[in-house]
Structure formats: structure tokens, C-alpha cells
C-alpha atoms as a PDB file:
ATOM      1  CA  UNK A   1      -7.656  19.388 -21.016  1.00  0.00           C
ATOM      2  CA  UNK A   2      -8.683  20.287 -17.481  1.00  0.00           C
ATOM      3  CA  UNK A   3      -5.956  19.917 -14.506  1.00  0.00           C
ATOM      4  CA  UNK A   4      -6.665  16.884 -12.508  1.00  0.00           C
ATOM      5  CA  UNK A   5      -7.771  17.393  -8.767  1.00  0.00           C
ATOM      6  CA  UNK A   6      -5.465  16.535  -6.327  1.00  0.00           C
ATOM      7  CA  UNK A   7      -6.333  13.473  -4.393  1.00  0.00           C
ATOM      8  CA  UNK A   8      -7.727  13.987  -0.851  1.00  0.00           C
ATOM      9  CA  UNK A   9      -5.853  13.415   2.263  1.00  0.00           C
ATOM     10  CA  UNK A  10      -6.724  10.146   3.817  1.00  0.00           C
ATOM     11  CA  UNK A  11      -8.034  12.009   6.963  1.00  0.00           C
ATOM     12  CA  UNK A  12     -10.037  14.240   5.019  1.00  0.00           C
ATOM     13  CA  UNK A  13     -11.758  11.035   3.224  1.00  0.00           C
ATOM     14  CA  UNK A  14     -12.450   9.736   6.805  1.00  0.00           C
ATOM     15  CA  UNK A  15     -13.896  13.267   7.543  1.00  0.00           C
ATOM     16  CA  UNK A  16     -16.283  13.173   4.588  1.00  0.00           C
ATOM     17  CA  UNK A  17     -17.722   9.941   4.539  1.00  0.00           C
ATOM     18  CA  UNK A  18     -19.828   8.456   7.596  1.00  0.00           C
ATOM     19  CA  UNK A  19     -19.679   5.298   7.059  1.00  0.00           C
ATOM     20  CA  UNK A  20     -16.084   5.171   6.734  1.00  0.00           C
ATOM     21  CA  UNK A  21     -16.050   7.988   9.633  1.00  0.00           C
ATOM     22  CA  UNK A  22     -18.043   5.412  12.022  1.00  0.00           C
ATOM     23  CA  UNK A  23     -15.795   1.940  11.013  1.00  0.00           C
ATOM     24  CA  UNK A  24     -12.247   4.104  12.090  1.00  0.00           C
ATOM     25  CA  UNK A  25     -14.141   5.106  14.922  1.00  0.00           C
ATOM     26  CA  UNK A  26     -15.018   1.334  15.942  1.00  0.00           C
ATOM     27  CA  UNK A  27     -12.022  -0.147  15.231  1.00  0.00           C
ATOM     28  CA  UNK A  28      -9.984   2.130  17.208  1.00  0.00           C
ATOM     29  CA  UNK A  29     -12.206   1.671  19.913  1.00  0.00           C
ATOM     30  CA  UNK A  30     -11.865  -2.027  19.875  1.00  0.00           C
ATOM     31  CA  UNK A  31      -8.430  -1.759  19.229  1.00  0.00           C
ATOM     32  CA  UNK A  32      -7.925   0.489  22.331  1.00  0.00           C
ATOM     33  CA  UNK A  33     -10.505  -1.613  24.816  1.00  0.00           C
ATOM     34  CA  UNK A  34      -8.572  -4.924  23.693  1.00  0.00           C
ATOM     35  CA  UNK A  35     -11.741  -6.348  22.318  1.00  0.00           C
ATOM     36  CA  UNK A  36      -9.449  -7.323  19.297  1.00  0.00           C
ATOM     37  CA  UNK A  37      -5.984  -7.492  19.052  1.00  0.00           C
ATOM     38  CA  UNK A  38      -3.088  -7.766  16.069  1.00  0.00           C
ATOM     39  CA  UNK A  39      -1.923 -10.809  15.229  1.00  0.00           C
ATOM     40  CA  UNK A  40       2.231 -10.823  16.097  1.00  0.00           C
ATOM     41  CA  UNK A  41       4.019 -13.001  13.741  1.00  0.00           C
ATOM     42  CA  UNK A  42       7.594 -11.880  15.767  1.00  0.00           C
ATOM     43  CA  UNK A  43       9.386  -9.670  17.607  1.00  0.00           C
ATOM     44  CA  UNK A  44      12.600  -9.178  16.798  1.00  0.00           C
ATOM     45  CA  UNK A  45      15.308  -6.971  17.949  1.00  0.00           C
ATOM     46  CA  UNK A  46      16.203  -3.622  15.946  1.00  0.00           C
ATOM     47  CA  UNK A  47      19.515  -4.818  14.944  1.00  0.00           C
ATOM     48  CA  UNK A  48      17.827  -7.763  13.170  1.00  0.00           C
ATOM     49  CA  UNK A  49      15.720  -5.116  11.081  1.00  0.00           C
ATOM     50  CA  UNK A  50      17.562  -6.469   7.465  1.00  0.00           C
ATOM     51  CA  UNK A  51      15.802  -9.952   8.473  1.00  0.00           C
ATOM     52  CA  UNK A  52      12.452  -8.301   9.539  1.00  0.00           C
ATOM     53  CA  UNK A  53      12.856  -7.201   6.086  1.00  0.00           C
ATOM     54  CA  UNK A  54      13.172  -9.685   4.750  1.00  0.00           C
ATOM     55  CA  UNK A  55      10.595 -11.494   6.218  1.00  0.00           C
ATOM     56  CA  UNK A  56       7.996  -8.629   4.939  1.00  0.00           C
ATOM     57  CA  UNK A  57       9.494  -8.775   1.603  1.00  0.00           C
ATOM     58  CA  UNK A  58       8.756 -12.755   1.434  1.00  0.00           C
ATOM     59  CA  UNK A  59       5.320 -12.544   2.299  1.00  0.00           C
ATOM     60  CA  UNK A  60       5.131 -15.607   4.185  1.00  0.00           C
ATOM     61  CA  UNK A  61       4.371 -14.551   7.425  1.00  0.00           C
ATOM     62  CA  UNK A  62       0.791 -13.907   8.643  1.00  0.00           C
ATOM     63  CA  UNK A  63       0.626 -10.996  11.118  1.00  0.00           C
ATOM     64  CA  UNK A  64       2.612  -7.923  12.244  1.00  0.00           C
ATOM     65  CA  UNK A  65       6.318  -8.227  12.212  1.00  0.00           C
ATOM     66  CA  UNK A  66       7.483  -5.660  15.326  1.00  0.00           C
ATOM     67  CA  UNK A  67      10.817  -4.105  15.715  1.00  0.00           C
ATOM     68  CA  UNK A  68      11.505  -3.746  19.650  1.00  0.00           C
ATOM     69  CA  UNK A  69      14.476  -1.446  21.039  1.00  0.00           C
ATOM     70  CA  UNK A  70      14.856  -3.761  24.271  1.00  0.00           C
ATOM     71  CA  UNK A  71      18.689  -4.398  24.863  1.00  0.00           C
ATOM     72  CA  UNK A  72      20.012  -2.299  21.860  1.00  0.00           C
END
């Protein structure tokens, strides 16, 4: 029995494939114009990063759950 190939890199998949190549390359431009933007479910403080965690772990929320370091 053969080794098995290591997987790729995700940047070398990106690299490889154009189609893949050109949707990275769209989103980030949409991303970066503020054609589109994340959905923010909350921001909460660093110090509250057990409840954050929580929160992610419960899989109720809908959107990004950001840590800010204002006030810490």
C-alpha cells in the first residue's frame, strides 16, 4: 500500500483552481468595497470571551460573534 498524499494547503487549492481562484477574488472585493457586509450577532468585551463562547458553542446565534479590546 502506497503512502497517501498530503492534502494541499488551502491557498494552494485557491491557486489551482479558477473558478475557486475568481469567487475569493470577488468576495474579497465586495467585502473590501462594502458592497456586502457580515452579519454581527454582538460585540462583546474580551473579558466576556467564556460567554462569547458560549454563545458559539450553542449555536443559536446567527452572525459573527466579535471580541473587541475597547476599555480592557
Amino acid at each position: 500500500m502506497g503512502e497517501l498524499p498530503l492534502p494541499r494547503k488551502p491557498r494552494e487549492r485557491i491557486k489551482r483552481n479558477p473558478l475557486i481562484f475568481n469567487l475569493s477574488r470577488l468576495k474579497w472585493e465586495a467585502l473590501t468595497s462594502g458592497r456586502i457586509k457580515p452579519v454581527v450577532y454582538d460585540a462583546l468585551a474580551a473579558a466576556d470571551a467564556a460567554l462569547a463562547h458560549m454563545l458559539v458553542e450553542s449555536g443559536r446565534h446567527i452572525g459573527k460573534i466579535v471580541l473587541t479590546w475597547k476599555n480592557v
